[in-house]
Each structure stands twice: as C-alpha cells, then as structure tokens.
PDB file of N, CA and C in Angstrom:
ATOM      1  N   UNK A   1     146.117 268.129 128.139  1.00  0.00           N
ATOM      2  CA  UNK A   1     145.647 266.914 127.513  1.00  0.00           C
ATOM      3  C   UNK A   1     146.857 266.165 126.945  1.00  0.00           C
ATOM      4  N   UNK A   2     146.973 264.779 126.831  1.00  0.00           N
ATOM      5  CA  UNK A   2     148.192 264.103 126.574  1.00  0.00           C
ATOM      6  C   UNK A   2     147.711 263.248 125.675  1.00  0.00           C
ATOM      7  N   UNK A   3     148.706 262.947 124.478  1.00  0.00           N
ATOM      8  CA  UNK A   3     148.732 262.787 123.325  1.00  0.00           C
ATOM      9  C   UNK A   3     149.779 261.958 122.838  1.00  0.00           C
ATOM     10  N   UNK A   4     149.679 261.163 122.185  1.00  0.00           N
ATOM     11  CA  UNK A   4     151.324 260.272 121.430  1.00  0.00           C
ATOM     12  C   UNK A   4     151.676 261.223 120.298  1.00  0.00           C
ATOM     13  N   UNK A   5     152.800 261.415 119.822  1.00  0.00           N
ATOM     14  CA  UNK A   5     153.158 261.545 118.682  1.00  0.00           C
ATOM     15  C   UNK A   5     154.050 260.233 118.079  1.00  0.00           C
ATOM     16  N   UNK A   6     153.243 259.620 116.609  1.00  0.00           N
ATOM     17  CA  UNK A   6     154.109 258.735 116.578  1.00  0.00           C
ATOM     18  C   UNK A   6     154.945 258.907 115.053  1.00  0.00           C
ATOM     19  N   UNK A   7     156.224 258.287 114.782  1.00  0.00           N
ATOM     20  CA  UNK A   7     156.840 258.912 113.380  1.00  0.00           C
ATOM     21  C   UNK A   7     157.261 257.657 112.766  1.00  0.00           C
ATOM     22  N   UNK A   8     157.138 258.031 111.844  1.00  0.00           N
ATOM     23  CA  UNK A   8     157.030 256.676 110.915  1.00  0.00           C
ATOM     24  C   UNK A   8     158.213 257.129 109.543  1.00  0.00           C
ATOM     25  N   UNK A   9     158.484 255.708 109.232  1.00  0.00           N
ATOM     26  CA  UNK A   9     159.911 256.430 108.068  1.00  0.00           C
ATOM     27  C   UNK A   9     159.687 254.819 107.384  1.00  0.00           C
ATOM     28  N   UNK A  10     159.674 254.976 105.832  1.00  0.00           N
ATOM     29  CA  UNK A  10     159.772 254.149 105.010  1.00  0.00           C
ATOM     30  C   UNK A  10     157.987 253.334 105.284  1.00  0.00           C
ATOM     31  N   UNK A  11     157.612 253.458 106.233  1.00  0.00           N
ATOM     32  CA  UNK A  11     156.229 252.671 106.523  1.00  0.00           C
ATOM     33  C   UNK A  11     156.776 251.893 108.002  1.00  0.00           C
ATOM     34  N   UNK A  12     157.108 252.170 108.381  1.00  0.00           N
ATOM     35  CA  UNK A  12     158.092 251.445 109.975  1.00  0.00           C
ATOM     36  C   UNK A  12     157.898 252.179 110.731  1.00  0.00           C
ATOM     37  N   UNK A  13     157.425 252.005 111.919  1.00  0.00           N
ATOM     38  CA  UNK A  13     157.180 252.864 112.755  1.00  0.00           C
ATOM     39  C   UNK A  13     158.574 252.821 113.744  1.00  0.00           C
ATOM     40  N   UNK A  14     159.121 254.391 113.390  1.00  0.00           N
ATOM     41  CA  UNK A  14     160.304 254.262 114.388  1.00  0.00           C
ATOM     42  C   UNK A  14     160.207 254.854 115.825  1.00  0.00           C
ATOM     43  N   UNK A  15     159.057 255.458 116.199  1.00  0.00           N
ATOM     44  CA  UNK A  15     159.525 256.357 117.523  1.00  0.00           C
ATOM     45  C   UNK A  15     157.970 256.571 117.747  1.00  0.00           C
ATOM     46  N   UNK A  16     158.093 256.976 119.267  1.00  0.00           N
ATOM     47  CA  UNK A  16     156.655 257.226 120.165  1.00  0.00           C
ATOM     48  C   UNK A  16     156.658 257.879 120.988  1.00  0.00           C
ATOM     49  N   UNK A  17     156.547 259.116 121.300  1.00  0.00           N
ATOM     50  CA  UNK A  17     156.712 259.663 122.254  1.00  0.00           C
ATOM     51  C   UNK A  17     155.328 260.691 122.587  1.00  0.00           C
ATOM     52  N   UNK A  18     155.582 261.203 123.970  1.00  0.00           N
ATOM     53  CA  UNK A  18     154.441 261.638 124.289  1.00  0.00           C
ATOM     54  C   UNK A  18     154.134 263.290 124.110  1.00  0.00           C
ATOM     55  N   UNK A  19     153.611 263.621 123.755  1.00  0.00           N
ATOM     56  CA  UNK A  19     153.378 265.293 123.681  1.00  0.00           C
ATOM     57  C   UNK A  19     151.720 265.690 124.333  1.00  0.00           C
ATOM     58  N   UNK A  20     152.003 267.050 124.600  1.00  0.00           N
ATOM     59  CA  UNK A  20     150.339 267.719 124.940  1.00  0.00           C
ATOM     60  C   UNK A  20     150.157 268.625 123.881  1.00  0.00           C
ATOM     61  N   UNK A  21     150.835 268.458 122.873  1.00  0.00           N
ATOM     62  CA  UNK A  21     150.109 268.997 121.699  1.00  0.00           C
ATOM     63  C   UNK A  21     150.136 267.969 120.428  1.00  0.00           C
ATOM     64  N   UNK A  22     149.102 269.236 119.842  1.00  0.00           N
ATOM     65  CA  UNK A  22     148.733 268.415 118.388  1.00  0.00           C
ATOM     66  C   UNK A  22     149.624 269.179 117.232  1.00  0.00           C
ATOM     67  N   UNK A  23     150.140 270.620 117.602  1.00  0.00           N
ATOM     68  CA  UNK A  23     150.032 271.558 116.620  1.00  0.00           C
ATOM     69  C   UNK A  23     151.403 270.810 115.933  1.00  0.00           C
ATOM     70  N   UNK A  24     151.585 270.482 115.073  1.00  0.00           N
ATOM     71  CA  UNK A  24     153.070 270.145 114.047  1.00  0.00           C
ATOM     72  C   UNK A  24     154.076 271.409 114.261  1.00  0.00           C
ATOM     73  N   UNK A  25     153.759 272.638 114.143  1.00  0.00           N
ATOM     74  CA  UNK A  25     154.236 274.118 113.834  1.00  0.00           C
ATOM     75  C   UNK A  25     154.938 274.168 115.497  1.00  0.00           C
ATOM     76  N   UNK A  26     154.132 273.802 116.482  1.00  0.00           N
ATOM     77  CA  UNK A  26     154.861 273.848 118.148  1.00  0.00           C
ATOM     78  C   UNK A  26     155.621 273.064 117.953  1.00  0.00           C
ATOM     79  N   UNK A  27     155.444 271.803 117.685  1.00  0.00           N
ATOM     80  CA  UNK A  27     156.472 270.443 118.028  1.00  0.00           C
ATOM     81  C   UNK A  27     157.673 270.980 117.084  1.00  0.00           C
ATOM     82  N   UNK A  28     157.937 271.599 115.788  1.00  0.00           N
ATOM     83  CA  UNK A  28     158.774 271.870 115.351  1.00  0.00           C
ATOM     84  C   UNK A  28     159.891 272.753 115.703  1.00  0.00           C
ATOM     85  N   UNK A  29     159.002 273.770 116.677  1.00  0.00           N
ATOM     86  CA  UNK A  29     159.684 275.326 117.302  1.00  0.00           C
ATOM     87  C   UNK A  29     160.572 274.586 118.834  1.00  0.00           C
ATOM     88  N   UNK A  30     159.754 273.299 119.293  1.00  0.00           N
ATOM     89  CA  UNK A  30     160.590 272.758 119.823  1.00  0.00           C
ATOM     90  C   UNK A  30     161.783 271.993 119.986  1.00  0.00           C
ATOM     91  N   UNK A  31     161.391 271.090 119.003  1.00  0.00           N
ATOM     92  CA  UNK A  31     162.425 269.947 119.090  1.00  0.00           C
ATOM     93  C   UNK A  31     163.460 270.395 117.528  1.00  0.00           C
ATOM     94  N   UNK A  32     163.036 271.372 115.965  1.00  0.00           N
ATOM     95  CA  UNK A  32     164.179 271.043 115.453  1.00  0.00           C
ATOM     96  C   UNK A  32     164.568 272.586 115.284  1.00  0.00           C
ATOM     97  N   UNK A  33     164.157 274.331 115.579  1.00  0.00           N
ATOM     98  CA  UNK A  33     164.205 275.270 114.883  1.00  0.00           C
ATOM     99  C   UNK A  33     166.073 275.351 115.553  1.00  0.00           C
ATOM    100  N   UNK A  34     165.969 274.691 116.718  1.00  0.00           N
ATOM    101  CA  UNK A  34     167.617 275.305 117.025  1.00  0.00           C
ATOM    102  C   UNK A  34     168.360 274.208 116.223  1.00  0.00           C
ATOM    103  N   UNK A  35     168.291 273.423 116.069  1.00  0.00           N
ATOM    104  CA  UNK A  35     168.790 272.081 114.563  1.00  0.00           C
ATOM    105  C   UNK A  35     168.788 272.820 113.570  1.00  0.00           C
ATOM    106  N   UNK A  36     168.426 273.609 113.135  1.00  0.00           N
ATOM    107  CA  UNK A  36     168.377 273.997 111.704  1.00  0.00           C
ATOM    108  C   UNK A  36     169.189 275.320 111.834  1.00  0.00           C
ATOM    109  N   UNK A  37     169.151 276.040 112.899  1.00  0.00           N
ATOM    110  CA  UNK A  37     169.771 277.594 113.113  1.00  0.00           C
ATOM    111  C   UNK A  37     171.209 276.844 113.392  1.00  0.00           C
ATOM    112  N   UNK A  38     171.440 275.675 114.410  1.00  0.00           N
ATOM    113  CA  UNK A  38     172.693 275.476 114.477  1.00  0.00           C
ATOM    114  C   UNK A  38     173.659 275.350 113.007  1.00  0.00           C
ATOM    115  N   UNK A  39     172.706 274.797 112.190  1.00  0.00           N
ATOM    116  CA  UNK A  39     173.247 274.109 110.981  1.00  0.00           C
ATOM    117  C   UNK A  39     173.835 275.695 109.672  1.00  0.00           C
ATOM    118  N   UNK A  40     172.878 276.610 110.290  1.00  0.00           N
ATOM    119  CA  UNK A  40     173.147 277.594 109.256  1.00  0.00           C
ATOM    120  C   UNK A  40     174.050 278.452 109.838  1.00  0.00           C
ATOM    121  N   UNK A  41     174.767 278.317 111.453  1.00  0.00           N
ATOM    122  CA  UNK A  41     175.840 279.286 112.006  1.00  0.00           C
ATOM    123  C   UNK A  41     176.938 277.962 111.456  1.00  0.00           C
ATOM    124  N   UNK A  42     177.238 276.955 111.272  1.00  0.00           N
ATOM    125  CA  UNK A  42     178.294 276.182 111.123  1.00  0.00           C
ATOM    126  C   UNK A  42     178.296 276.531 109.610  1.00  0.00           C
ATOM    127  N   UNK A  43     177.626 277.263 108.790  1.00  0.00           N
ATOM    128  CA  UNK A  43     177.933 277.507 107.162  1.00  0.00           C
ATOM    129  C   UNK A  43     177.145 276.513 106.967  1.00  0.00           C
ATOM    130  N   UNK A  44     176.353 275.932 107.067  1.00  0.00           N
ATOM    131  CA  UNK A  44     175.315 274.596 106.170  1.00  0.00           C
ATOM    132  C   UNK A  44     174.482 275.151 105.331  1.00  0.00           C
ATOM    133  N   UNK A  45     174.504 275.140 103.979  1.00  0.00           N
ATOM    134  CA  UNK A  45     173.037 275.421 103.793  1.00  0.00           C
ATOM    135  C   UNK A  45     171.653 274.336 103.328  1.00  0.00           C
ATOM    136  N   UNK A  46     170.609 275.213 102.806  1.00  0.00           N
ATOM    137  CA  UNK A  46     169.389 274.086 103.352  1.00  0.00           C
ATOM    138  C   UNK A  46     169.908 272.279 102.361  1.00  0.00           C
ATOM    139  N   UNK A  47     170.536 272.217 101.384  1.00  0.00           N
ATOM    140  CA  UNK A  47     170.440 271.773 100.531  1.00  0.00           C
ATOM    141  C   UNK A  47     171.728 270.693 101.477  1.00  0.00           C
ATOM    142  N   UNK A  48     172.909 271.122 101.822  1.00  0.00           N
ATOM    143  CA  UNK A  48     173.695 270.066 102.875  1.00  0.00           C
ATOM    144  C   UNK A  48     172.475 269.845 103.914  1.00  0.00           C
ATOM    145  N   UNK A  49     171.829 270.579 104.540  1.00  0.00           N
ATOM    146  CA  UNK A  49     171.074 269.782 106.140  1.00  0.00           C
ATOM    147  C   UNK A  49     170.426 268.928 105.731  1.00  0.00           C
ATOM    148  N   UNK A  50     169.603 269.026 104.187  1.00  0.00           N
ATOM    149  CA  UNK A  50     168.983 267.731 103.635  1.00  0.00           C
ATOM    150  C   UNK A  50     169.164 266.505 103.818  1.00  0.00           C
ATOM    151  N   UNK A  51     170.491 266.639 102.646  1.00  0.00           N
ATOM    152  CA  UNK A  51     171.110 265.505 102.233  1.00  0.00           C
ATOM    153  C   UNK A  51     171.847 264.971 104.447  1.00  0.00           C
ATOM    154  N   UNK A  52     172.357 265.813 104.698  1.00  0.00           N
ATOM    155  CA  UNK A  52     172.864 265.288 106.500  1.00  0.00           C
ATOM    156  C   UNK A  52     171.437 264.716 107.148  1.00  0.00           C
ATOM    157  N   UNK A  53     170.589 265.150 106.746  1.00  0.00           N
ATOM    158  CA  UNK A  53     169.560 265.048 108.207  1.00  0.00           C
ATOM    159  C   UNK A  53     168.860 263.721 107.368  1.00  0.00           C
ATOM    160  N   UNK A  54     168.669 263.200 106.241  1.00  0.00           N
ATOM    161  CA  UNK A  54     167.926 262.175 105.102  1.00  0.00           C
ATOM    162  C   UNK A  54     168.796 261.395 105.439  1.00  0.00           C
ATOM    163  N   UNK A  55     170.580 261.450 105.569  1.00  0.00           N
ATOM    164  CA  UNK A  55     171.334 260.365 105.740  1.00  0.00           C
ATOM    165  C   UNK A  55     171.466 260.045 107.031  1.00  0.00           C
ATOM    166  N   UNK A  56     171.071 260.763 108.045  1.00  0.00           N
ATOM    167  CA  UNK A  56     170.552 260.192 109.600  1.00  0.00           C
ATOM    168  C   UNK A  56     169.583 259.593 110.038  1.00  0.00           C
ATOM    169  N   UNK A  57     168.348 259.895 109.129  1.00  0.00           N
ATOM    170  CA  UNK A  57     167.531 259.146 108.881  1.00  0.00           C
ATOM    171  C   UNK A  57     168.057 257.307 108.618  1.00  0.00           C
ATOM    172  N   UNK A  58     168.305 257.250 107.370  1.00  0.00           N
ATOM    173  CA  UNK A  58     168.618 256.353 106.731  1.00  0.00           C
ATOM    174  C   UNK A  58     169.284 255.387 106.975  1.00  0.00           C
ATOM    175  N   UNK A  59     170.328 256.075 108.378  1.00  0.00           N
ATOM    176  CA  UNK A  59     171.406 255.386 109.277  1.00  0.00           C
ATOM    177  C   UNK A  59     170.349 254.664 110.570  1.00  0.00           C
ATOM    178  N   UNK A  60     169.714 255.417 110.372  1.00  0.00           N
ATOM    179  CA  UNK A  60     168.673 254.864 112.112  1.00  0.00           C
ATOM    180  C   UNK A  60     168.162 253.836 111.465  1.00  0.00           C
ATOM    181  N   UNK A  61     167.277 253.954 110.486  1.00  0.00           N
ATOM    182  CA  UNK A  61     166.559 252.825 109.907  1.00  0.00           C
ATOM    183  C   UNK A  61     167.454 251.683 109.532  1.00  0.00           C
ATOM    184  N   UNK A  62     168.177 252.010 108.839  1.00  0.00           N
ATOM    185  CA  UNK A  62     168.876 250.629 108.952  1.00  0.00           C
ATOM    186  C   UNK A  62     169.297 249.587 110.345  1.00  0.00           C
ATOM    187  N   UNK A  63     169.528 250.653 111.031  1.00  0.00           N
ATOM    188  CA  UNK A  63     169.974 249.961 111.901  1.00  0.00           C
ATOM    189  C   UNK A  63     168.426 249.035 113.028  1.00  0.00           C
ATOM    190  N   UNK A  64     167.172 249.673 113.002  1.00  0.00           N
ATOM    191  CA  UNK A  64     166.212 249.022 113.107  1.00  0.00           C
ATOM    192  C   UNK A  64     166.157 248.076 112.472  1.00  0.00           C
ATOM    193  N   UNK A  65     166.094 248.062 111.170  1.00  0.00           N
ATOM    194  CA  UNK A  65     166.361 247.189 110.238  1.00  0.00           C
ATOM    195  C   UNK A  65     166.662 245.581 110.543  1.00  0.00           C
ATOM    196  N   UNK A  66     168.204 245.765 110.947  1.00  0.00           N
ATOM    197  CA  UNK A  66     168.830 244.936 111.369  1.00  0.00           C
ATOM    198  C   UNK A  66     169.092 244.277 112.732  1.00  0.00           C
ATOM    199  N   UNK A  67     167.685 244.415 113.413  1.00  0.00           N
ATOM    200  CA  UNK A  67     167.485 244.649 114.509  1.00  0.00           C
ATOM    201  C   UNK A  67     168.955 244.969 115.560  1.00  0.00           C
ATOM    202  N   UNK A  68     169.681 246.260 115.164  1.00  0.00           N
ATOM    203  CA  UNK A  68     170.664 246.247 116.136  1.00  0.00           C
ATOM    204  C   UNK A  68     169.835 247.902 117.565  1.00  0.00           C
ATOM    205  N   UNK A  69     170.507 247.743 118.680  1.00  0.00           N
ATOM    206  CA  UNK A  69     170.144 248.411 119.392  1.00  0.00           C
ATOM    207  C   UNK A  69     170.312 250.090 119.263  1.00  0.00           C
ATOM    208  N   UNK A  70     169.078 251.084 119.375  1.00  0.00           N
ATOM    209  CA  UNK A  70     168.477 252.276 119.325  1.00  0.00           C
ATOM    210  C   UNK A  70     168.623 252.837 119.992  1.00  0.00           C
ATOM    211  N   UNK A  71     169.449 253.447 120.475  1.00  0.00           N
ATOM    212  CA  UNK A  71     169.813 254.569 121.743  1.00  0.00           C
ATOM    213  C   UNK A  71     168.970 255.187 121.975  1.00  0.00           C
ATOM    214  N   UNK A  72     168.240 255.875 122.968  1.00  0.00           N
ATOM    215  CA  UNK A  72     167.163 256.964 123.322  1.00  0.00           C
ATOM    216  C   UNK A  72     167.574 258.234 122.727  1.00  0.00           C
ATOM    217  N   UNK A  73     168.673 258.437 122.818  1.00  0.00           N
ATOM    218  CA  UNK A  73     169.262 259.435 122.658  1.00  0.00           C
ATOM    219  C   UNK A  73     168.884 260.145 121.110  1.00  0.00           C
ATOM    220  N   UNK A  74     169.411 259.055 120.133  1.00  0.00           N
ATOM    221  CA  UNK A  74     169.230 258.845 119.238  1.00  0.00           C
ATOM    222  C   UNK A  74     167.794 258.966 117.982  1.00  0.00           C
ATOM    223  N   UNK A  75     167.022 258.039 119.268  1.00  0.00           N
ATOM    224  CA  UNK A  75     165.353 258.086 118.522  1.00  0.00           C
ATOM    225  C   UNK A  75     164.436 259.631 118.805  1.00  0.00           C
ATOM    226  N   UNK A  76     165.098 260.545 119.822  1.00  0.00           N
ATOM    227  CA  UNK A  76     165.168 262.079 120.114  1.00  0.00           C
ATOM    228  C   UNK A  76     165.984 262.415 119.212  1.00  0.00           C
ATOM    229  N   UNK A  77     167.176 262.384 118.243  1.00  0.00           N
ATOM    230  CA  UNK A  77     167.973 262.941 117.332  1.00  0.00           C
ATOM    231  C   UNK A  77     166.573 262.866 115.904  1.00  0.00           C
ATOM    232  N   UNK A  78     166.369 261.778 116.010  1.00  0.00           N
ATOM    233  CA  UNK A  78     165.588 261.207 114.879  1.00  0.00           C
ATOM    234  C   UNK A  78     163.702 261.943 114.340  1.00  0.00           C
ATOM    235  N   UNK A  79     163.218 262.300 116.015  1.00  0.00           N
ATOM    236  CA  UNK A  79     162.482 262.916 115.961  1.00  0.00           C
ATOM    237  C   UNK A  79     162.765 264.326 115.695  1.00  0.00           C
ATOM    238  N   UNK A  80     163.678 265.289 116.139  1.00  0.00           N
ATOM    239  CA  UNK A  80     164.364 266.112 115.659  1.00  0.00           C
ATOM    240  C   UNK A  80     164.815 266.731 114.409  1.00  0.00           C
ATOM    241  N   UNK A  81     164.963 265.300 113.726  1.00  0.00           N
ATOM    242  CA  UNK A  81     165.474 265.540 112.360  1.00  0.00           C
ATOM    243  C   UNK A  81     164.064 265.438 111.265  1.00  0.00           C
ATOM    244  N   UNK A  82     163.451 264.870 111.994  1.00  0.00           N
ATOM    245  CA  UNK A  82     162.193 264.514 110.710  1.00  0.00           C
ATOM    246  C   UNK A  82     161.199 265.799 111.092  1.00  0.00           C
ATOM    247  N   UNK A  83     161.341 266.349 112.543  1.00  0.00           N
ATOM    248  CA  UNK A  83     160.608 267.427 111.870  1.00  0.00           C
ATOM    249  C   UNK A  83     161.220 268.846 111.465  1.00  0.00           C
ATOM    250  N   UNK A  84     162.286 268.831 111.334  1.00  0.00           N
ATOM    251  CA  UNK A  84     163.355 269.584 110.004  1.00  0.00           C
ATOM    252  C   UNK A  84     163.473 269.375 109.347  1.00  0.00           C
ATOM    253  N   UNK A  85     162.889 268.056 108.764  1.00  0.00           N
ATOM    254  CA  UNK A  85     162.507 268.169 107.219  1.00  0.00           C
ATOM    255  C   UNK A  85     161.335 268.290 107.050  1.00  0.00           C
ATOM    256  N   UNK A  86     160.364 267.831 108.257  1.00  0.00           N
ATOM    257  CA  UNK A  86     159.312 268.589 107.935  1.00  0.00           C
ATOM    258  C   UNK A  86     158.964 269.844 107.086  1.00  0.00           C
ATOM    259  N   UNK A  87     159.721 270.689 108.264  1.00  0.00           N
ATOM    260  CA  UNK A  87     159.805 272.514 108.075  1.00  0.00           C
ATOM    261  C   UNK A  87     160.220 272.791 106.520  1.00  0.00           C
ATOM    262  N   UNK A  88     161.029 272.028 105.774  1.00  0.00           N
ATOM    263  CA  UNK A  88     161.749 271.647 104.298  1.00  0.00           C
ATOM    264  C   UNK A  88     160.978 271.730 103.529  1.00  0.00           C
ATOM    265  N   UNK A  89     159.719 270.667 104.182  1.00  0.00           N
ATOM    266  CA  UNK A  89     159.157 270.098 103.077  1.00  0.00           C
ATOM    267  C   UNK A  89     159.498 268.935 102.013  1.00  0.00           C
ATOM    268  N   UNK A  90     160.329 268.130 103.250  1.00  0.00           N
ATOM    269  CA  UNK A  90     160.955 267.055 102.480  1.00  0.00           C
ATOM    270  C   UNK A  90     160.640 265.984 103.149  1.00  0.00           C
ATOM    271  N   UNK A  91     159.493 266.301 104.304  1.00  0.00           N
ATOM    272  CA  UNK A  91     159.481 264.585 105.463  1.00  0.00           C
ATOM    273  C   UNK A  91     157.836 264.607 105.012  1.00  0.00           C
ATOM    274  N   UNK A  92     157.714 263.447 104.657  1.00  0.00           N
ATOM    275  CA  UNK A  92     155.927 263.251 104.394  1.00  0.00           C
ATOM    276  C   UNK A  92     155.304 263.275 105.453  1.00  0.00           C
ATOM    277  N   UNK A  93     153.931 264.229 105.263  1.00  0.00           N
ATOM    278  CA  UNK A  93     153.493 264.511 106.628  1.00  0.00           C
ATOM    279  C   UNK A  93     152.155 263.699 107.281  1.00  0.00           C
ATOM    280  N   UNK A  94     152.427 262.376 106.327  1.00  0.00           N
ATOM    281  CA  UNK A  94     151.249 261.225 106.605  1.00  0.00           C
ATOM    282  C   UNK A  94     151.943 260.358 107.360  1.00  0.00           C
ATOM    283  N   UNK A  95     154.007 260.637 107.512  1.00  0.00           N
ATOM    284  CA  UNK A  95     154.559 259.775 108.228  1.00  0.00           C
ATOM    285  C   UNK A  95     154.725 260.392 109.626  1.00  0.00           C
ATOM    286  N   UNK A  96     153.920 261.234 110.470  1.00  0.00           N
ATOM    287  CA  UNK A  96     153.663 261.650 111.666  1.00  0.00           C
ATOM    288  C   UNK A  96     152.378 261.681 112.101  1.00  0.00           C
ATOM    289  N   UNK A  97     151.811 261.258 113.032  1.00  0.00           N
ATOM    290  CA  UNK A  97     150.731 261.086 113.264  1.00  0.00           C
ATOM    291  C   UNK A  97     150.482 260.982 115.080  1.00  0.00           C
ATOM    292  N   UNK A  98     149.466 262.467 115.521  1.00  0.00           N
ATOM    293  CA  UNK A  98     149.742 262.468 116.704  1.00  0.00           C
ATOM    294  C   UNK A  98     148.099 261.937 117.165  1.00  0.00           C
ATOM    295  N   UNK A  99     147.834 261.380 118.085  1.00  0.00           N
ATOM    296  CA  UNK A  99     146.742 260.871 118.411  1.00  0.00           C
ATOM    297  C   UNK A  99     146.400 261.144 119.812  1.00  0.00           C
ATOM    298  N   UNK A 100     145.367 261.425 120.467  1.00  0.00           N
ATOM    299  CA  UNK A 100     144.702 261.579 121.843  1.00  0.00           C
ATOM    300  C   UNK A 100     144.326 260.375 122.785  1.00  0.00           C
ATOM    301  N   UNK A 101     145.383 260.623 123.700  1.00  0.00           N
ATOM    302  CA  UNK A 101     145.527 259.075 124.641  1.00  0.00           C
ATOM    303  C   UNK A 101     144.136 259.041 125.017  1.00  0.00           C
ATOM    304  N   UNK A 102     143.631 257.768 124.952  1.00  0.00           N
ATOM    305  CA  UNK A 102     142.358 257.932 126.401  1.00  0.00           C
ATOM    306  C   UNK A 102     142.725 258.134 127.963  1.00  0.00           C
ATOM    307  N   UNK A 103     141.535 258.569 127.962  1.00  0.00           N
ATOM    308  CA  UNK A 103     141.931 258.567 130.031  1.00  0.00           C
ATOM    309  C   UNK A 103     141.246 258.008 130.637  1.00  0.00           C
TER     310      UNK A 103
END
C-alpha cells in the first residue's frame, strides 16, 4: 500500500516523499539509526547531534525561506535528520504526517 510521508518544520511544509509504511519506528530504522550510530563512532554525543542535526535543520529552512534552490539530496539529509530527532525526542511529532494515497 503506498502512502506520502510529509514533514513539516516551523509550520512549512518542507519535504514529500513516498513510503509503504505508516509505522514512524520503521521509517526511523531506515532512514536515521545509521545517522545517529555514525555520529556516536565519530565521538558525538546525543547532546552535539542535537544541537548539529537542529542547525541543519535551520540551514534548510532558511534557505526555503529565501526561496534559494533545495537539492534532493539534501531534502533526504533533512528527512533523515528530523527523524533523529524524532528518536531524541526533540522533533514534534505533529510535524510528520503520513497519509494513504488513493488509488
């Protein structure tokens, strides 16, 4: 079954992408648990990935912001990062919202 996931930051909707799940706990094991393991073999701990992964945030949005151009690459870094703070407990979880495409 196919599904949007969409993520939202400040009330802005930054990113859309498609998933076949709903579960938050899968999408996380996918896209950020090796983000966060990378971060703790380089010596990071949770309290630097915060403050790094909030100021990547903060860098994307602005730059929406200002309408300058969003790399793909990037709006995949972004989804990545918000749900590692998810896992934190530092990304609000009313700013993800996955919904069931029609068919």
């Amino acid at each position: 079954m196919s599904h949007t996931l969409y993520i939202f930051y400040k009330d802005e909707r930054m990113a859309l992408f498609k998933t076949n799940t709903t579960d938050l706990n899968e999408m996380y094991e996918y896209c950020s648990k090796e983000l966060i393991l990378d971060g703790f073999k380089k010596k990071m701990d949770i309290k630097y990935q915060i403050k790094f992964f909030k100021n990547f945030l903060e860098q994307i949005y602005k730059r929406k912001r200002n309408s300058y151009k969003i790399r793909h690459s990037d709006l995949l870094m972004f989804r990545d990062v918000a749900f590692a703070l998810y896992k934190y407990n530092e990304y609000d979880l009313n700013d993800i919202i996955v919904l069931k495409n029609k068919i």
